[in-house]
N, C-alpha and C. Protein backbone atom coordinates (compact mmCIF):
# COMPACT_ATOMS: atom_id res chain seq x y z
N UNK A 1 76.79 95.79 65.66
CA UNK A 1 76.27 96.84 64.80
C UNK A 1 76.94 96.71 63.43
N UNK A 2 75.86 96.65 62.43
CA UNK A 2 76.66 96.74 61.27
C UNK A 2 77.74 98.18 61.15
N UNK A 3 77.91 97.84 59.79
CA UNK A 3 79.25 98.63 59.73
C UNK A 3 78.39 100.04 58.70
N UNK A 4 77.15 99.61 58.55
CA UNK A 4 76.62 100.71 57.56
C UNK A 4 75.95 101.58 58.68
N UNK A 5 75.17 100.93 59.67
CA UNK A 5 74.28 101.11 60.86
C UNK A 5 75.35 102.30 61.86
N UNK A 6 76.39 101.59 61.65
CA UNK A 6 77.50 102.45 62.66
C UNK A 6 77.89 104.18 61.80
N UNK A 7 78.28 104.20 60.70
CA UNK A 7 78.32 105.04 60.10
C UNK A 7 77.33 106.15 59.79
N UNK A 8 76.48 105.58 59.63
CA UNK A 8 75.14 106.66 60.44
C UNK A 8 75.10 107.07 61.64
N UNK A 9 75.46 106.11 62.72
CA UNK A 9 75.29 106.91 63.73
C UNK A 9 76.93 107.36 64.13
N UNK A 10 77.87 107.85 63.68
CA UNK A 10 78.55 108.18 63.21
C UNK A 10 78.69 109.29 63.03
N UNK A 11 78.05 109.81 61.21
CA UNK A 11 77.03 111.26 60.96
C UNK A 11 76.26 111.36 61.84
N UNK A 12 75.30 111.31 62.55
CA UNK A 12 74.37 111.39 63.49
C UNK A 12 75.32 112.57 64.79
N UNK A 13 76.22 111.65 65.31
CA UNK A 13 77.44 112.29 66.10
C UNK A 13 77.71 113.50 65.67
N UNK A 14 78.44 113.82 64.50
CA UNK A 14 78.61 114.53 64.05
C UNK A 14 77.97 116.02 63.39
N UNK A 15 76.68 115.85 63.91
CA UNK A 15 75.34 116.74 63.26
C UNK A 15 75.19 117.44 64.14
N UNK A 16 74.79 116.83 65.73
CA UNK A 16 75.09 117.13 66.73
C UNK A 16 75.34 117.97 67.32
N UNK A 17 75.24 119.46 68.03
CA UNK A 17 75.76 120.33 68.52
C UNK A 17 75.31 121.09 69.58
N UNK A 18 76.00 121.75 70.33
CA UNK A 18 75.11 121.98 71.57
C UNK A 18 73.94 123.12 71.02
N UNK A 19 74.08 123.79 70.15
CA UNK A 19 73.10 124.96 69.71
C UNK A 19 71.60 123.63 69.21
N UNK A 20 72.12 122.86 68.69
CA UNK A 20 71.27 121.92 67.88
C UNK A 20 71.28 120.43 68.08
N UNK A 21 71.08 120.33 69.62
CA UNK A 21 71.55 118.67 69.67
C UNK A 21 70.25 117.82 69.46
N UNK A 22 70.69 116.33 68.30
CA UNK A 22 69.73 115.17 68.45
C UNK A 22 70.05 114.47 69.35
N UNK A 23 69.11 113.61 69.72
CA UNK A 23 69.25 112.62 70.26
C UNK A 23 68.63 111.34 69.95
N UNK A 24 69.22 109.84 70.74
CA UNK A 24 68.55 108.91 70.42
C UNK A 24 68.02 108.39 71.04
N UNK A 25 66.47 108.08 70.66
CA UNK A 25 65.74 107.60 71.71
C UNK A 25 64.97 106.25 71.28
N UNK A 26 64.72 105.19 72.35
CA UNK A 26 65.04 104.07 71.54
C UNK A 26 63.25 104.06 70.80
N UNK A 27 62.93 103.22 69.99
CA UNK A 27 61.66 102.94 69.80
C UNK A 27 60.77 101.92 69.37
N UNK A 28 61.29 101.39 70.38
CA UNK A 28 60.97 99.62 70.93
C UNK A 28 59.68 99.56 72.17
N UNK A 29 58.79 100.99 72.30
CA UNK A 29 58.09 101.38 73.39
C UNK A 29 57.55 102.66 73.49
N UNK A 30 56.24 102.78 72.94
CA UNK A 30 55.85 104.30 73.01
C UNK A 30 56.05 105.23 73.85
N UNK A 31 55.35 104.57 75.17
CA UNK A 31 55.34 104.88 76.49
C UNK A 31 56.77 105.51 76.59
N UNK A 32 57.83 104.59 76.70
CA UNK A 32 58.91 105.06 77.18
C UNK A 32 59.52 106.20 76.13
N UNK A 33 59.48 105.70 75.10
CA UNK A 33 59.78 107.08 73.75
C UNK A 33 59.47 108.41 74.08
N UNK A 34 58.01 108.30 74.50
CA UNK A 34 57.41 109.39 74.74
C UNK A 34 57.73 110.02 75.68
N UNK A 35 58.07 109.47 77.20
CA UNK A 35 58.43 109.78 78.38
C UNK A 35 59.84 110.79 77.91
N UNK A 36 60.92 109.65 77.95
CA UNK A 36 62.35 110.37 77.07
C UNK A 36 61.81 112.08 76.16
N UNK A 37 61.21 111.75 75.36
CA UNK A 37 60.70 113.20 74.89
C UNK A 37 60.78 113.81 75.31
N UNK A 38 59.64 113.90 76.45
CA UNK A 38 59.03 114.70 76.85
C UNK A 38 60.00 115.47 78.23
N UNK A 39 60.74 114.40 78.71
CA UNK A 39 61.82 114.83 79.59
C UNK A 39 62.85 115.82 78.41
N UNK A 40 63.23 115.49 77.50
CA UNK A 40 64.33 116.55 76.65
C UNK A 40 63.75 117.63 76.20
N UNK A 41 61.81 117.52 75.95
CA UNK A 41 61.47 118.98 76.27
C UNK A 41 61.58 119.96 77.26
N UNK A 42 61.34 119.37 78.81
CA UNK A 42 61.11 119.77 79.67
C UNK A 42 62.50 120.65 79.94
N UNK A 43 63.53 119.79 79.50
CA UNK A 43 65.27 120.30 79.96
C UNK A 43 65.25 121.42 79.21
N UNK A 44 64.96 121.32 78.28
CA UNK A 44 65.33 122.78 76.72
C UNK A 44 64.66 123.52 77.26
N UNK A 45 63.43 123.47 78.10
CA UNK A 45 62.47 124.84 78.72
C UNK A 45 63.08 125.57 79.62
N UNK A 46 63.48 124.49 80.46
CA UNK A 46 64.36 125.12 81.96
C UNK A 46 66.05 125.81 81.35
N UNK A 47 66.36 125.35 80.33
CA UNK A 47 67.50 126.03 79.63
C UNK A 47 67.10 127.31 78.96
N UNK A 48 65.71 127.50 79.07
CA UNK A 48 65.64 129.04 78.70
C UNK A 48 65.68 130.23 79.63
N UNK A 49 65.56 129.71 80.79
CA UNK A 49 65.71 130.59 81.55
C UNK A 49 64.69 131.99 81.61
N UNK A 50 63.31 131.31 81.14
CA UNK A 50 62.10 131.84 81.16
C UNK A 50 61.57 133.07 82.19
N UNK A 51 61.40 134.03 82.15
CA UNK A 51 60.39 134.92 83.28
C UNK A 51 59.57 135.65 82.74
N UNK A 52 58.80 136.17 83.42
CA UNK A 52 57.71 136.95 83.27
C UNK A 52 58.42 138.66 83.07
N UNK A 53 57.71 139.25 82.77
CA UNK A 53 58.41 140.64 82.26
C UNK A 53 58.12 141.12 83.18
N UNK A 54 59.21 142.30 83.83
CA UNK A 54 58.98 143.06 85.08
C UNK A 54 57.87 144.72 84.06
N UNK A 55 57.26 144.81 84.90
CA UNK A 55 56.45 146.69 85.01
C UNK A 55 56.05 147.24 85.78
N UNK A 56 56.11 148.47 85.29
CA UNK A 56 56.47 149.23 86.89
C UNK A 56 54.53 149.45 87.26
N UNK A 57 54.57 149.98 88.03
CA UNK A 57 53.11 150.25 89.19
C UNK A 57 52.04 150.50 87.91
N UNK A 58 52.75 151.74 87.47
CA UNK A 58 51.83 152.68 86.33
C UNK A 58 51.03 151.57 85.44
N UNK A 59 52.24 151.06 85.03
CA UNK A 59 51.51 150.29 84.17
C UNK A 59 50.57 148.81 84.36
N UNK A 60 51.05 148.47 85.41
CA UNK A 60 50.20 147.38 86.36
C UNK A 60 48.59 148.12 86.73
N UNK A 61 48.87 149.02 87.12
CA UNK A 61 47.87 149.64 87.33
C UNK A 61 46.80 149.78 85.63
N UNK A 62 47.32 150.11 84.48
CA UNK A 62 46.89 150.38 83.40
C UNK A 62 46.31 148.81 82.80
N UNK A 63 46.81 148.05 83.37
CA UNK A 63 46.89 146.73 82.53
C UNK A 63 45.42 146.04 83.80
N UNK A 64 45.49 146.62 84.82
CA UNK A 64 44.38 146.11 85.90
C UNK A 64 42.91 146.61 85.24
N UNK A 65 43.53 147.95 85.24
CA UNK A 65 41.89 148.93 84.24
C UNK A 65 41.13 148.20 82.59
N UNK A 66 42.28 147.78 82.44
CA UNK A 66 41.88 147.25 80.36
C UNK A 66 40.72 146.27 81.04
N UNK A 67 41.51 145.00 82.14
CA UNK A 67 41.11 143.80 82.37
C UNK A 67 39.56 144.26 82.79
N UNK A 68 39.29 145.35 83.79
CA UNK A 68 38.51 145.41 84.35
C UNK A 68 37.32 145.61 83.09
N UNK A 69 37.63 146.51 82.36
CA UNK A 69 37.09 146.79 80.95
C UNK A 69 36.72 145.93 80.20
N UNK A 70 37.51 144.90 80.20
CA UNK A 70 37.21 143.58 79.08
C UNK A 70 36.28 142.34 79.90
N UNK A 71 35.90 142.46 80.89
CA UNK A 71 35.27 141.68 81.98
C UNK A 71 33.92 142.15 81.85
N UNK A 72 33.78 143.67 81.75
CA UNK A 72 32.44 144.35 81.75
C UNK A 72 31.77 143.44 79.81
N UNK A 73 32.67 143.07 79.14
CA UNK A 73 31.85 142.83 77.97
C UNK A 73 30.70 141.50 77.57
């Protein structure tokens, strides 16, 4: 590795953070580029710790009636 090549990735290191991490992915291969991607999307999703919003009856019930309403149109 050059010595200019290294120093970038270097800064690169250094940019880095767990709130904001890059990464390197090689791109010598779409396919595989893309794959890699799409796997470091998939991780950041499951790191959100995603759910659906809890409600209580009443409003399940209220939210069943709209639907039923918006079906009739």
């Amino acid at each position: 590795m050059r010595s200019s090549a290294l120093l970038q990735f270097m800064s690169f290191l250094v940019a880095s953070t767990r709130h904001a991490p890059w990464f390197v992915v090689p791109a010598d291969g779409k396919e595989n580029a893309r794959l890699i991607v799409s796997q470091i999307v998939l991780d950041a999703f499951d790191d959100l710790n995603l759910a659906y919003p809890e409600t209580s009856a009443a409003r399940r019930a209220e939210l069943l009636e709209i639907r039923k309403q918006l079906e009739k149109e």
